[in-house]
N, C-alpha and C. Protein backbone atom coordinates (compact mmCIF):
# COMPACT_ATOMS: atom_id res chain seq x y z
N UNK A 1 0.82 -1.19 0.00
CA UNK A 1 0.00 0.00 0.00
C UNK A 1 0.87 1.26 0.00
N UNK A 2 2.26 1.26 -0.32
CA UNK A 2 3.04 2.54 -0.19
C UNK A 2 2.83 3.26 -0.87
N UNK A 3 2.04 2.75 -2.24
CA UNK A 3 1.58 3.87 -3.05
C UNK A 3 0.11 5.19 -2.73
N UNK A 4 -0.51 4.24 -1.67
CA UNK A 4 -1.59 5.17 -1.38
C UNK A 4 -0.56 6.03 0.41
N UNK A 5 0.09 5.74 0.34
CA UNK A 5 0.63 6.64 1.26
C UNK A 5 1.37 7.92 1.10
N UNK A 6 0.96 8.63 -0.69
CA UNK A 6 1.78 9.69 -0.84
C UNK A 6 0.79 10.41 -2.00
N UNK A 7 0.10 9.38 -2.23
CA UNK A 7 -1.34 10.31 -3.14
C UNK A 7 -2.20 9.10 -3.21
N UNK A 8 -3.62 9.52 -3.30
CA UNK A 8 -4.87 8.94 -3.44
C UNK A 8 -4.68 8.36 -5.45
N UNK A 9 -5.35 7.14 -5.09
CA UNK A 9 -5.28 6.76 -6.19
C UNK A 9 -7.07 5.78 -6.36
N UNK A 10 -7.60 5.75 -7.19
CA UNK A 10 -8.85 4.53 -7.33
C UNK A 10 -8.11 3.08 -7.70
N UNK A 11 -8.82 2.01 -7.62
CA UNK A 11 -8.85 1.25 -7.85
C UNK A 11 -8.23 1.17 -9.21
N UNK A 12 -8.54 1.18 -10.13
CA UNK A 12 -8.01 1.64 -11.45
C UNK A 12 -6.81 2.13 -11.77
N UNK A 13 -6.94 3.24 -11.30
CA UNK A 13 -5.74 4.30 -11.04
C UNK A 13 -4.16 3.48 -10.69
N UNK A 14 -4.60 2.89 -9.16
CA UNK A 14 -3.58 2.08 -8.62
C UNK A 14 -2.95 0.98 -8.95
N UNK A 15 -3.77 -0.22 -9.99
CA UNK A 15 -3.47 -1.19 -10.78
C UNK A 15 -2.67 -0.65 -12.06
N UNK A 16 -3.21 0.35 -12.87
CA UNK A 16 -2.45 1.36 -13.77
C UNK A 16 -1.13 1.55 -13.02
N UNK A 17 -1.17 2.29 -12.34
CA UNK A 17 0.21 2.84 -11.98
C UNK A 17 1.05 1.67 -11.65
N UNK A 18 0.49 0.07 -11.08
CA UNK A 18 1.56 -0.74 -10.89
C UNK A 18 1.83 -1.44 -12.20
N UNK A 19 1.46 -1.67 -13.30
CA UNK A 19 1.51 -1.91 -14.27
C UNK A 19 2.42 -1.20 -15.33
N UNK A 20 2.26 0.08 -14.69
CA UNK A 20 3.69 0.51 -15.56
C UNK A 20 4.77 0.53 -14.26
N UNK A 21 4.82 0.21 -13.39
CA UNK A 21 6.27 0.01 -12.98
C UNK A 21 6.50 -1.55 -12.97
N UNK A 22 5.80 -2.03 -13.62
CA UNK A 22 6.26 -3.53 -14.87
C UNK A 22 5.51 -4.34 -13.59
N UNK A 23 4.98 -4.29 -13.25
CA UNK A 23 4.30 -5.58 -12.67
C UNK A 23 2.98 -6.27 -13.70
N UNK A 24 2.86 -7.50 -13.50
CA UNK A 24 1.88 -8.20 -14.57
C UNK A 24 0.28 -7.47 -14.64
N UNK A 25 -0.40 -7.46 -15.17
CA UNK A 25 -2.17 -7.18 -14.62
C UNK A 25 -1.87 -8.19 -13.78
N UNK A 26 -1.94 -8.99 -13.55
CA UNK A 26 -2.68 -9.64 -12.66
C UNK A 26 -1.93 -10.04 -11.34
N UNK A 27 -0.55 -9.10 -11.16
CA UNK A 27 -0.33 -9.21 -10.19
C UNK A 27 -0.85 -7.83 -9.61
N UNK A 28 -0.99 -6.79 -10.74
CA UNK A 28 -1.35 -5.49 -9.94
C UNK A 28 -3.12 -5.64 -9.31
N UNK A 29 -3.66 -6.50 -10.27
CA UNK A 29 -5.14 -6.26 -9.45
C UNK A 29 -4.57 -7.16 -8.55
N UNK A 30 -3.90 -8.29 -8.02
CA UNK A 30 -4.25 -8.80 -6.94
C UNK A 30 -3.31 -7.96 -5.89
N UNK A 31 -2.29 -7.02 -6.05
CA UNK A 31 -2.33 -5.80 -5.21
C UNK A 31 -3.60 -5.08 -4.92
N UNK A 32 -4.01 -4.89 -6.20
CA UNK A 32 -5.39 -3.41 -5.51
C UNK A 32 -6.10 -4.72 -5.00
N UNK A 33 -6.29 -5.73 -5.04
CA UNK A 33 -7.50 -6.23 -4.55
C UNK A 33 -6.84 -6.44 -2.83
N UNK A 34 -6.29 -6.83 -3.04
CA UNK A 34 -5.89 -6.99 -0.83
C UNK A 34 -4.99 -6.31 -0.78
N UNK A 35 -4.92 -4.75 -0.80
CA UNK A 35 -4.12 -3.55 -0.36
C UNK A 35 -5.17 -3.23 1.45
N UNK A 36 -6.60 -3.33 1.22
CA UNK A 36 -7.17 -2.89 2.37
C UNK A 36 -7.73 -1.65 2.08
N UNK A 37 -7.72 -0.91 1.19
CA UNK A 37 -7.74 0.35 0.75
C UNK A 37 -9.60 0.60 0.60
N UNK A 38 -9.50 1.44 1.11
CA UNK A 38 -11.69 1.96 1.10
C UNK A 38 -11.28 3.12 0.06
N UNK A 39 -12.14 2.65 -1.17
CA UNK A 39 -11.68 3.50 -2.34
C UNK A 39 -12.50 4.47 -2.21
N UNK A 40 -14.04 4.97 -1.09
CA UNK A 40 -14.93 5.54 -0.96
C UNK A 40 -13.28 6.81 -0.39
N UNK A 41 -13.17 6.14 0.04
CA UNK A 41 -12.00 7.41 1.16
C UNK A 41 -10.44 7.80 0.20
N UNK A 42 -10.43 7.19 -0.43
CA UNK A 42 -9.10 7.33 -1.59
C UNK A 42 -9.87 8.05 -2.66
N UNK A 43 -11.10 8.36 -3.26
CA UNK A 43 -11.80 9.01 -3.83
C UNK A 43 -11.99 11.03 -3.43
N UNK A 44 -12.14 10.57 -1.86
CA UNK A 44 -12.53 11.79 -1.33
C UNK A 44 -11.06 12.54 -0.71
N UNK A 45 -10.08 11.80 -0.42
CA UNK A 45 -8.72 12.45 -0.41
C UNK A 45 -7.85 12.73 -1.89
N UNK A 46 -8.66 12.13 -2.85
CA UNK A 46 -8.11 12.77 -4.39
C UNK A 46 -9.00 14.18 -4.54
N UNK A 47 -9.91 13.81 -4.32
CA UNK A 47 -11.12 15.14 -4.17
C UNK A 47 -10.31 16.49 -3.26
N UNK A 48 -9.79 15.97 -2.69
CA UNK A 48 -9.08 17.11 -1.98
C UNK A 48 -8.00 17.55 -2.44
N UNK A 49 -7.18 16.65 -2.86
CA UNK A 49 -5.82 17.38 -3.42
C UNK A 49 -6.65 17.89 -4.65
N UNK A 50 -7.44 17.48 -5.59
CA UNK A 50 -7.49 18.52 -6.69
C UNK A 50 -8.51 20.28 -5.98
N UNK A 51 -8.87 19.94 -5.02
CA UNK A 51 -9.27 21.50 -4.49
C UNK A 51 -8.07 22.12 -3.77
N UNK A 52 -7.19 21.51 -3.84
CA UNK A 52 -6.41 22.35 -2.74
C UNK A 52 -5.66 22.91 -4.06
N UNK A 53 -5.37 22.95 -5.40
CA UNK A 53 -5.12 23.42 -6.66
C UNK A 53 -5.18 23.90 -7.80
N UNK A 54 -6.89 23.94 -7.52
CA UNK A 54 -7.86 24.13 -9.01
C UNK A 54 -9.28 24.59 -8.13
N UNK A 55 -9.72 24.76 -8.59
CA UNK A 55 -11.17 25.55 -8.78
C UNK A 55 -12.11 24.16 -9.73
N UNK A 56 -13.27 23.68 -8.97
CA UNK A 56 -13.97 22.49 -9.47
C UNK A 56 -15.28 22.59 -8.86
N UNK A 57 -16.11 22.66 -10.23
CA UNK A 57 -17.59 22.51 -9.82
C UNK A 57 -18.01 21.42 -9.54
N UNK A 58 -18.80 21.17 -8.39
CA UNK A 58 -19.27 19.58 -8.19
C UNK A 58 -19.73 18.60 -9.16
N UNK A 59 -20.41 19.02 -10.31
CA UNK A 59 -20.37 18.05 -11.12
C UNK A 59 -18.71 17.86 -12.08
N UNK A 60 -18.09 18.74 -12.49
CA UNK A 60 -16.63 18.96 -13.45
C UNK A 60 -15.43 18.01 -11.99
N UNK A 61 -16.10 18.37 -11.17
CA UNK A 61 -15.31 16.99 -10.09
C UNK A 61 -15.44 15.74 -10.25
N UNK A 62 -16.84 15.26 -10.15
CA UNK A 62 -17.52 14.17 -10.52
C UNK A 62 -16.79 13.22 -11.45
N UNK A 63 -16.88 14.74 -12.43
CA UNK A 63 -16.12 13.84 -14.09
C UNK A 63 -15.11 13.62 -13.86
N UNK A 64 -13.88 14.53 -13.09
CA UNK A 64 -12.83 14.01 -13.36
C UNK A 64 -11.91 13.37 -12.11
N UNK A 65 -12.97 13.06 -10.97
CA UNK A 65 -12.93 11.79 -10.31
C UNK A 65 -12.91 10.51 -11.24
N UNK A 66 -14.34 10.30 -12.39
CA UNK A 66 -14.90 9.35 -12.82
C UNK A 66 -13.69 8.93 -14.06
N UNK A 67 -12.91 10.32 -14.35
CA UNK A 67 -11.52 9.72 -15.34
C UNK A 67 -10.84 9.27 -15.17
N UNK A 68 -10.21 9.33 -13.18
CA UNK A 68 -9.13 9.11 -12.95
C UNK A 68 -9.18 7.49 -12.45
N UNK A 69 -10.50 7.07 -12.48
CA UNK A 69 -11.31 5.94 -12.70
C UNK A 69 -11.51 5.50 -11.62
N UNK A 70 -12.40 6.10 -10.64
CA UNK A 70 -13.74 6.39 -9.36
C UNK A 70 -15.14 5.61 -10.22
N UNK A 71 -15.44 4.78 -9.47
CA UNK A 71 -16.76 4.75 -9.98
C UNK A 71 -17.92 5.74 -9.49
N UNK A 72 -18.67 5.74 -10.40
CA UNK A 72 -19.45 7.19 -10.60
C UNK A 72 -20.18 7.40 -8.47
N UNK A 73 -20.24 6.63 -8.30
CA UNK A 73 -20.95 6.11 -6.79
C UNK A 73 -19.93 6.79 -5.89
N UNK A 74 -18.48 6.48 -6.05
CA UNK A 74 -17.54 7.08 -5.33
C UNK A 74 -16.77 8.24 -5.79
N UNK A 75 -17.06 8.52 -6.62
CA UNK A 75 -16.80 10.20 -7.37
C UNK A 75 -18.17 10.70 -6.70
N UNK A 76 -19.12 10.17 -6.32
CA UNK A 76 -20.54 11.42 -6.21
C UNK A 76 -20.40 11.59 -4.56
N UNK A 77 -19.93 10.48 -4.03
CA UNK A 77 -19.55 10.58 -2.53
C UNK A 77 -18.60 11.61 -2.12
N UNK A 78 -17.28 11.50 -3.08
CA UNK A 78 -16.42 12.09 -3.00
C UNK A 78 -16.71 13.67 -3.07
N UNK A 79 -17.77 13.88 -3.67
CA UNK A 79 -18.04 15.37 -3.94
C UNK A 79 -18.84 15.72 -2.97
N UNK A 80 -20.10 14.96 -2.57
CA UNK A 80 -20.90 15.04 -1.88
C UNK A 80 -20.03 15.75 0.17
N UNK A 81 -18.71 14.81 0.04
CA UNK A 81 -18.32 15.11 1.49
C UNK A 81 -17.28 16.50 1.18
N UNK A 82 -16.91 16.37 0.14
CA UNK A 82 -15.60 17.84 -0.01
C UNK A 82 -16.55 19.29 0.02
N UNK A 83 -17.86 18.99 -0.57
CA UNK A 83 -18.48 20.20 -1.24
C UNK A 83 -20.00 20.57 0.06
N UNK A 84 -19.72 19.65 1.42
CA UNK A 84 -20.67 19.56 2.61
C UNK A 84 -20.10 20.65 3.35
């Protein structure tokens, strides 16, 4: 999990990123899969670093939660607690 200890990453995101530092797919999903990681909360601490840098309307968050590949459920959470 050292990678979620220096930026928020999704599910997606985090298998991506181990994949290019040459690990197989399928060793990186079976990293993201038993890392332990609550992607509801790795969603909403990405949500934060992009406000602490940019200017983001709750839905233009949404989206680009949902790019960085959040499912739409945890991109709407994610906005829902940054924008409370």
């Amino acid at each position: 999990m050292q990678y979620l200890d220096y930026s928020a990453f999704s599910k997606k995101g985090l298998i991506e990123q181990l994949e290019y530092e040459e690990f197989t797919t399928k060793q990186a999903k079976y990293g993201a899969d038993k890392c332990g990681a609550d992607w509801y909360e790795q969603a909403v601490l990405k949500a934060q670093q992009y406000l602490e840098y940019s200017s983001f309307s709750r839905s233009g968050l949404i989206d680009q939660l949902k790019y960085e590949g959040f499912t739409q459920d945890q991109a709407v959470y994610a906005a829902d607690e940054v924008f409370s």
